[in-house]
Protein backbone atom coordinates (compact mmCIF):
# COMPACT_ATOMS: atom_id res chain seq x y z
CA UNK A 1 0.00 0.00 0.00
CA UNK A 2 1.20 3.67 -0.47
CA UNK A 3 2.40 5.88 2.04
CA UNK A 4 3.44 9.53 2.05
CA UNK A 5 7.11 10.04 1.41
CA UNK A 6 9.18 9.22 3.74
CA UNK A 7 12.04 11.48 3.04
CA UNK A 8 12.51 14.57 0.54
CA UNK A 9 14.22 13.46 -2.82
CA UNK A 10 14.55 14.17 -6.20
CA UNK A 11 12.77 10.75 -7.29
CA UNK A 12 9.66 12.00 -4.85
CA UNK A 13 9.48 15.13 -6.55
CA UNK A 14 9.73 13.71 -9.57
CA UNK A 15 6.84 10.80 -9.17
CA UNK A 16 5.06 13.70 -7.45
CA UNK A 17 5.05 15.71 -11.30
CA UNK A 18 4.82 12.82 -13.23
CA UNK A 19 1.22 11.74 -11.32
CA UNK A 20 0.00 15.08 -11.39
CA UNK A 21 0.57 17.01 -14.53
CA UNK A 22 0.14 14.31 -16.87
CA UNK A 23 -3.80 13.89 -15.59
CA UNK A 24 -4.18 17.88 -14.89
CA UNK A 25 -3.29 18.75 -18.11
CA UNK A 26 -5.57 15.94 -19.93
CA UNK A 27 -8.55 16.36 -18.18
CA UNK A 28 -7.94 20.96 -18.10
CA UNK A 29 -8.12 19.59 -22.26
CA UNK A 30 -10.79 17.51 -22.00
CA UNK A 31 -13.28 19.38 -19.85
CA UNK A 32 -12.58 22.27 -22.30
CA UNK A 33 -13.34 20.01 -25.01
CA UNK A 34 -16.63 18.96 -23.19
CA UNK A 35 -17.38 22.61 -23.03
CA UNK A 36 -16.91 22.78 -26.60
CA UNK A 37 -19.37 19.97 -27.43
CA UNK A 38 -22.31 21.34 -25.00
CA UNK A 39 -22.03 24.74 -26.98
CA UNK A 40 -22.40 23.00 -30.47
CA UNK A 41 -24.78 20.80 -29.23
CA UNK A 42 -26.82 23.87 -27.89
CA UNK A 43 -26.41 25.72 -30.98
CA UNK A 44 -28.00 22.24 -32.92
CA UNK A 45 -31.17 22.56 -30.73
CA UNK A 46 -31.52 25.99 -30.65
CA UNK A 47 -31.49 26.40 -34.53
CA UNK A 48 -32.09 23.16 -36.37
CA UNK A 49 -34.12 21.29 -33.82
CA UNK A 50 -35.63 19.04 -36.54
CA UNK A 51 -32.04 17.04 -36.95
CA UNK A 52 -30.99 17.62 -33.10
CA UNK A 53 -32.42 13.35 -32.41
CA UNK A 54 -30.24 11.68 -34.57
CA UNK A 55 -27.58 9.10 -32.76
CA UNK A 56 -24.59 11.13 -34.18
CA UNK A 57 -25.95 14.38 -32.49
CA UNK A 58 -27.02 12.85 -29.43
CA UNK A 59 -23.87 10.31 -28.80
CA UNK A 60 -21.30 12.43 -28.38
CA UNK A 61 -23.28 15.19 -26.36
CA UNK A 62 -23.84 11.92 -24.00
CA UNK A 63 -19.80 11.20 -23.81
CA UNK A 64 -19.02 14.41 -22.90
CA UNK A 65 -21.60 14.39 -20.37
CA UNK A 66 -19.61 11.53 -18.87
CA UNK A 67 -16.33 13.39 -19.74
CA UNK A 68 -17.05 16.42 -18.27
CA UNK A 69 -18.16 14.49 -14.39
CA UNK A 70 -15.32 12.26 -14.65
CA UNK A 71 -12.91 15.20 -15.18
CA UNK A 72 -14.53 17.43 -12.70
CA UNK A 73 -13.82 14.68 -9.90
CA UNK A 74 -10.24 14.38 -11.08
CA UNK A 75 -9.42 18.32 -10.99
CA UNK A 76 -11.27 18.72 -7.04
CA UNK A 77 -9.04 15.43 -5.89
CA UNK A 78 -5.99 16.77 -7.80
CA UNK A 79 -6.24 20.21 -6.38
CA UNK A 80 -5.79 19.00 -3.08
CA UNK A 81 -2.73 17.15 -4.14
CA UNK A 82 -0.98 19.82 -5.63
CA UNK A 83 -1.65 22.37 -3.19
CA UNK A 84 -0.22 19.83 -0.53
CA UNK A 85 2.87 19.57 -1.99
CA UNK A 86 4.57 20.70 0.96
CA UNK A 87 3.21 17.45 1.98
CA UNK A 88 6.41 15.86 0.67
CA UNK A 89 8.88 17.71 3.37
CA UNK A 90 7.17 16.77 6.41
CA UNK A 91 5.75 13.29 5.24
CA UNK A 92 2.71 13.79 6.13
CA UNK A 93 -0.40 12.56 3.67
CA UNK A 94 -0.93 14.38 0.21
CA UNK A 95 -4.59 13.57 -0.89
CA UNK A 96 -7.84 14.50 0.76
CA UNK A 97 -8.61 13.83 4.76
CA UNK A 98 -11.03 10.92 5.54
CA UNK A 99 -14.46 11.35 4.41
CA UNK A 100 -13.93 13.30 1.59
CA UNK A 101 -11.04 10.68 -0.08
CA UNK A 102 -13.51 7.86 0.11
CA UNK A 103 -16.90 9.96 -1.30
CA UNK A 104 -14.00 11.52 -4.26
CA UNK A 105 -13.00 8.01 -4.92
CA UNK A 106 -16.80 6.53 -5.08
CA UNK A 107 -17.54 9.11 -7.78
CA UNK A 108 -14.10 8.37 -9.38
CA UNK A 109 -15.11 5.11 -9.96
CA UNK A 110 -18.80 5.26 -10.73
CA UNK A 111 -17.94 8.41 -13.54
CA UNK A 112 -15.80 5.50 -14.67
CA UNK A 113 -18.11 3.18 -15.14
CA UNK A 114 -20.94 5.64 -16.33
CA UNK A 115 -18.87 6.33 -19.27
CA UNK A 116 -17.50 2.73 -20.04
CA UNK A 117 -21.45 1.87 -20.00
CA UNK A 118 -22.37 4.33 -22.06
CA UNK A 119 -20.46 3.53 -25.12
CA UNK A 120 -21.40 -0.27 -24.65
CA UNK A 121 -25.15 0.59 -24.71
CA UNK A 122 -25.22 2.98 -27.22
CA UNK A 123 -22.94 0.48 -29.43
CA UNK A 124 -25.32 -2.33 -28.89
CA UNK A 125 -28.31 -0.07 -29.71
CA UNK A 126 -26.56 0.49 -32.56
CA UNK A 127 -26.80 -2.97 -33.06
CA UNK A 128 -29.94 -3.92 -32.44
CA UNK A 129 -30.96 -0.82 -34.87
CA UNK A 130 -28.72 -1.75 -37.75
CA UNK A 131 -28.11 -5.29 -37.80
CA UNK A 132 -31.10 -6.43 -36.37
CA UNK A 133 -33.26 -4.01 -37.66
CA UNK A 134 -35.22 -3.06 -34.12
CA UNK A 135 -36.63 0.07 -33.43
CA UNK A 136 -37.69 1.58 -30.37
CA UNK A 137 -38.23 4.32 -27.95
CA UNK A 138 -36.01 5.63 -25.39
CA UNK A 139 -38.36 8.06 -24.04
CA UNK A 140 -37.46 11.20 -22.67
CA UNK A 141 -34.08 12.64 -22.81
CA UNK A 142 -33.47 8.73 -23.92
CA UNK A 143 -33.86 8.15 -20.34
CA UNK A 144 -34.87 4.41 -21.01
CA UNK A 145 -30.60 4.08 -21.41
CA UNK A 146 -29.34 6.66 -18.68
CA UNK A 147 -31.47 4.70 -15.88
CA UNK A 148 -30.03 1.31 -16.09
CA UNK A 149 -26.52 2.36 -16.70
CA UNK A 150 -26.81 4.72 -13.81
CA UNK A 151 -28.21 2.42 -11.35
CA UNK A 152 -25.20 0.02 -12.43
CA UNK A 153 -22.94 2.64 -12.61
CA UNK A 154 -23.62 3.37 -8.45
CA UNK A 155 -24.67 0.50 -7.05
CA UNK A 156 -21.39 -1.72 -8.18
CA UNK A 157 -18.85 0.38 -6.03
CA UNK A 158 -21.52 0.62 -3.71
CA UNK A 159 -21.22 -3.01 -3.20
CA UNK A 160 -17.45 -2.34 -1.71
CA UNK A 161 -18.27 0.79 -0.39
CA UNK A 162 -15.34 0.65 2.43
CA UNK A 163 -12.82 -0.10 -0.03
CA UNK A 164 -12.13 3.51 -1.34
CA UNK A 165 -9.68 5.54 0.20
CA UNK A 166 -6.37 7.52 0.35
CA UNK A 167 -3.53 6.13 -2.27
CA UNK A 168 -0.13 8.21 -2.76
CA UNK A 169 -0.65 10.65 -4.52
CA UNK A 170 -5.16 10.65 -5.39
CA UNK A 171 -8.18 9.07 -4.05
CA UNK A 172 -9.71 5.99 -5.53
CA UNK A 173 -9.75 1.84 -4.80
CA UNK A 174 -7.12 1.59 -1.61
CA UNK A 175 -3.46 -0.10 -2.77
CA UNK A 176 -2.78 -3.13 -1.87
CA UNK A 177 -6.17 -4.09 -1.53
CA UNK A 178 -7.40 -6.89 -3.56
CA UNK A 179 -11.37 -6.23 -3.37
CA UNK A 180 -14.26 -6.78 -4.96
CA UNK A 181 -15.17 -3.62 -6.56
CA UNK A 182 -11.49 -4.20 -8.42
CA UNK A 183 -12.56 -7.63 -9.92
CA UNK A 184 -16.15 -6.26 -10.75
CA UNK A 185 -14.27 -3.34 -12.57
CA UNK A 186 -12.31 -5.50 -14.44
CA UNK A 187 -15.34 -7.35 -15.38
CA UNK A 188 -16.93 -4.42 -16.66
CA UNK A 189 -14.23 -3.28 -18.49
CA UNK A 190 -13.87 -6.77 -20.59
CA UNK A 191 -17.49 -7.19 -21.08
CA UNK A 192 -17.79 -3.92 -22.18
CA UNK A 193 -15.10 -4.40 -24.63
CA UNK A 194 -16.22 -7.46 -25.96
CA UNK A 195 -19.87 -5.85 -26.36
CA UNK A 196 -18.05 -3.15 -28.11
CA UNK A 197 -16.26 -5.16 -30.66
CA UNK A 198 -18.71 -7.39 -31.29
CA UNK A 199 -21.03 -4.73 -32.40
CA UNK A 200 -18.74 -2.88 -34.13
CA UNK A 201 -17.27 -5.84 -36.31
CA UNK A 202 -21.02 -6.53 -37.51
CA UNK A 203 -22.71 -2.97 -37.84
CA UNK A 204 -19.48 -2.13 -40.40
CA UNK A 205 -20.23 -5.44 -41.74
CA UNK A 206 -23.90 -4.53 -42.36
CA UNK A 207 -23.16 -1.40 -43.56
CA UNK A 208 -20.20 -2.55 -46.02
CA UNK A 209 -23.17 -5.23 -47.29
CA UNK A 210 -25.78 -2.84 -47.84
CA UNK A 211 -23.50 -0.77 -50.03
CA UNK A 212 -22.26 -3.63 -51.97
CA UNK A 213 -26.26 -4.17 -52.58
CA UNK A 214 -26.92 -0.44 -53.28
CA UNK A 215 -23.99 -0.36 -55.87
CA UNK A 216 -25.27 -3.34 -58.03
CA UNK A 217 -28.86 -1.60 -58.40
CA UNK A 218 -29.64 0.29 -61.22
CA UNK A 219 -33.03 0.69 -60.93
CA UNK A 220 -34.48 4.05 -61.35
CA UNK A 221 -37.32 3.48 -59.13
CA UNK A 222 -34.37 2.75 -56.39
CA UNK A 223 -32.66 6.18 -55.95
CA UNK A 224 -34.55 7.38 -53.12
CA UNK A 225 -33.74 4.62 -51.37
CA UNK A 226 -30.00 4.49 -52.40
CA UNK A 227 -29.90 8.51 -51.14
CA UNK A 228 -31.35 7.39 -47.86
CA UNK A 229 -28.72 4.58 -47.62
CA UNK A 230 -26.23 6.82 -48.35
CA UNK A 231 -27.81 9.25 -45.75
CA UNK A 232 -27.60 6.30 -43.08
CA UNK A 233 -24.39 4.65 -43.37
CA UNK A 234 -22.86 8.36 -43.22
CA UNK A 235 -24.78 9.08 -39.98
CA UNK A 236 -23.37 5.77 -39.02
CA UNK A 237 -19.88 5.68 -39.78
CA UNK A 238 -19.91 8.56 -37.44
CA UNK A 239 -21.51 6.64 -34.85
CA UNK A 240 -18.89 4.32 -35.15
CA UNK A 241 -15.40 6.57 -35.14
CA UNK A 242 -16.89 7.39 -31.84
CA UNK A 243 -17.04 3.74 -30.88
CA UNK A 244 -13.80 3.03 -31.67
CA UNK A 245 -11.99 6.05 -30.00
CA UNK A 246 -13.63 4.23 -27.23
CA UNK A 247 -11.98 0.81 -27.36
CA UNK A 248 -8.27 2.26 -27.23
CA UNK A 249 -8.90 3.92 -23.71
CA UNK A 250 -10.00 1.22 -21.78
CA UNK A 251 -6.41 -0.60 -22.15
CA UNK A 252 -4.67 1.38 -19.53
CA UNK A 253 -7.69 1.10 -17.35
CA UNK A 254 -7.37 -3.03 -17.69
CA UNK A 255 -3.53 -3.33 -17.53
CA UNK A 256 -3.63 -0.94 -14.01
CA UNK A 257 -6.59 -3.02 -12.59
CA UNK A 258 -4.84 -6.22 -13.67
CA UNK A 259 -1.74 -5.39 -11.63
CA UNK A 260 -3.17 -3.70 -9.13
CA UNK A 261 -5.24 -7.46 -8.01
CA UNK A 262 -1.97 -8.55 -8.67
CA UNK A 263 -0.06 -5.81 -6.05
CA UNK A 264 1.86 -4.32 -9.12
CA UNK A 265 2.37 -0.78 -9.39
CA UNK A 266 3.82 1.34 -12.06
CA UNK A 267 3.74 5.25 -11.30
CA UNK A 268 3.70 6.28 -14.82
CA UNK A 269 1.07 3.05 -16.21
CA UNK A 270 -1.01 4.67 -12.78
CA UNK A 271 -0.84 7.95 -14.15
CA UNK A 272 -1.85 7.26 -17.50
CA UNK A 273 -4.70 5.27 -16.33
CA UNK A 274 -6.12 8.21 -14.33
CA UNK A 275 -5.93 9.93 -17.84
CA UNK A 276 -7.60 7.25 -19.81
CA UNK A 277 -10.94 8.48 -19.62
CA UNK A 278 -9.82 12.52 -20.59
CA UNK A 279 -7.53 10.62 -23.65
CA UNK A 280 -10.66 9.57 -24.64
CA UNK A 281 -12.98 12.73 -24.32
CA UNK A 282 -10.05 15.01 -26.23
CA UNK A 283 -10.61 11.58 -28.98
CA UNK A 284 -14.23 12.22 -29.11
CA UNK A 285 -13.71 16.50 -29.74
CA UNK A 286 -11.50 15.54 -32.58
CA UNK A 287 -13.72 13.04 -34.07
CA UNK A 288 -16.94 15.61 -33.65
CA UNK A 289 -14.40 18.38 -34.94
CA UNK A 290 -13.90 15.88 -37.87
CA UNK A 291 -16.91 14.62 -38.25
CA UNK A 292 -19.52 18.06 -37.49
CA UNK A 293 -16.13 20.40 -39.07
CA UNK A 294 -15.26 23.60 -36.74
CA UNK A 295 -16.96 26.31 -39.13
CA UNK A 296 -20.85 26.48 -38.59
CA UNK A 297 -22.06 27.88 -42.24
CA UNK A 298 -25.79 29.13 -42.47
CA UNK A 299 -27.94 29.01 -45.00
CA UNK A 300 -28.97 32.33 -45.72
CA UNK A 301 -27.02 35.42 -46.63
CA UNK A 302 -27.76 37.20 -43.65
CA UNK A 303 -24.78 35.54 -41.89
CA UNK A 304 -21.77 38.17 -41.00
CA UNK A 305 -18.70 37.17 -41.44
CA UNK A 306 -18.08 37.99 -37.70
CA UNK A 307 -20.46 34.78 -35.99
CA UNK A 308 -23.34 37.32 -36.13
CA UNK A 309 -26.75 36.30 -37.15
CA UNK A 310 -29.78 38.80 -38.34
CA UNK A 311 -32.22 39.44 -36.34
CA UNK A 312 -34.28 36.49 -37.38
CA UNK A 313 -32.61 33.98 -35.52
CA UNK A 314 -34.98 31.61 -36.74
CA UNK A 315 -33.61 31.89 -40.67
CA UNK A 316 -30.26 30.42 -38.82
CA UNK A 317 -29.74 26.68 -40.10
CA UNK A 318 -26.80 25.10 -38.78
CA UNK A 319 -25.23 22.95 -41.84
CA UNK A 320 -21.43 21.66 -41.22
CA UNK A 321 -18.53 22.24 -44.23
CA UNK A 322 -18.39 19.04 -45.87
């Protein structure tokens, strides 16, 4: 298990930067980012309301949801680190005192899993919608998803409630301390995965069928539904970037829970780990970037050059550079 320092030295100061900056700096990014994604997604149901539902708007408004909590935890709990780092003269602790360390790393933790959970469910709706061709209703706010993953997300740390506390340098899952909400997490992580790739191996290969079908038609009574085809597999090849942004940042998150059941612990693999989630958040503004382009262009001429609109705000139609 880690302690506090037991003696001033360049290798303390140096783990001491290492832990800290690397996360500070991601998740500073990736809450910006976030930030970024609320404002575009605001501006999509402000002024073009009618195309606000579809999975590529909605999906990664929902990640940075996630993003944006996760980070949020990380920057209070870091905060406290790096404003203790006097903490390394006198040898006394560096994270948060006892109760806030174990409520920081319960929210560490379930922000985790809200996130990981998200992306599976989403990818097997995805699924279910493409593949399987089943349609349904989410209800309000598509709260049909956020309820089951949330109760999950909550009640599986709750189930080890008295194994968060202090480690060296942040508060999560105590070192050293082989428990259960570890092994569930690494059960989540590997389901989730496998949910993940599964779905995305047979959406693309849906999608890669369907335009193999669409290309061999040359029947003029067939266009509209080629144009809609078209219209679907690019809204889903969006979906899907997204997805697989996804599957690169749980890695870190597996190797560090792997050794850490195992009492192994790397200072750099723990501080990459802690940036996982943000790697993937700054992954998801460059793939919206990408995907939705930077530039907002209207549709009318009424558009300054500037940003400003006319007074008839609702002549404003949001429509991305392609």
């Amino acid at each position: 298990m880690y302690g506090p320092p037991d003696e001033f030295s360049h290798s303390a100061i140096a783990d001491f930067y290492i832990v800290t900056i690397i996360p500070l700096t991601l998740n500073i990014l990736n809450l910006l980012g976030s930030a970024y994604i609320f404002y575009r997604t605001y501006l999509r149901w402000k002024f073009d309301y009618d195309n606000f539902n579809t999975l590529s708007i909605r999906f990664p408004f929902y990640i940075a949801i996630t993003d944006f909590l996760f980070s949020a935890i990380i920057l209070i709990d870091f905060s406290y680190t790096v404003s203790n780092v006097s903490a390394l003269t006198n040898g006394v602790s560096l994270v948060w005192p006892s109760p806030c360390c174990e409520i920081l790393g319960f929210f560490n933790i379930a922000f985790t899993l809200l996130n990981m959970l998200l992306v599976g469910s989403i990818s097997l709706t995805t699924w279910l919608r493409v593949v399987q061709e089943y349609y349904f209703n989410w209800g309000i706010c598509d709260y049909k998803v956020w309820l089951p993953i949330g109760f999950l997300s909550f009640i599986i740390p709750l189930a080890s409630v008295n194994d968060f506390g202090p480690q060296k340098y942040w508060c999560g899952i105590k070192d050293g301390n082989s428990s259960l909400v570890s092994t569930l997490l690494l059960i989540t992580i590997l389901l989730t995965l496998l949910t993940i790739v599964f779905c995305y191996m047979h959406v693309l290969k849906t999608i890669h069928d369907v335009k193999d079908d669409n290309s061999s038609s040359i029947l003029t009574s067939e266009i509209d539904i080629e144009q809609h085809n078209n219209i679907e597999r690019k809204i889903l090849a969006k979906v899907l970037t997204y997805i697989l942004v996804f599957i690169f940042q749980y890695i870190p998150l597996m190797l560090t829970d792997i050794f850490k059941l195992i009492k192994i612990q790397y200072i750099l693999l723990n501080a990459i780990s802690l940036s996982a989630i943000s790697i993937g958040g700054i992954s998801n503004l460059i793939q919206y970037i990408r995907n939705e382009k930077f530039i907002i262009l209207p549709n009318n001429n009424n558009f300054i050059a500037n940003g400003s609109t006319s007074s008839n705000n609702n002549d404003f139609n949001l429509e991305e550079r392609e």
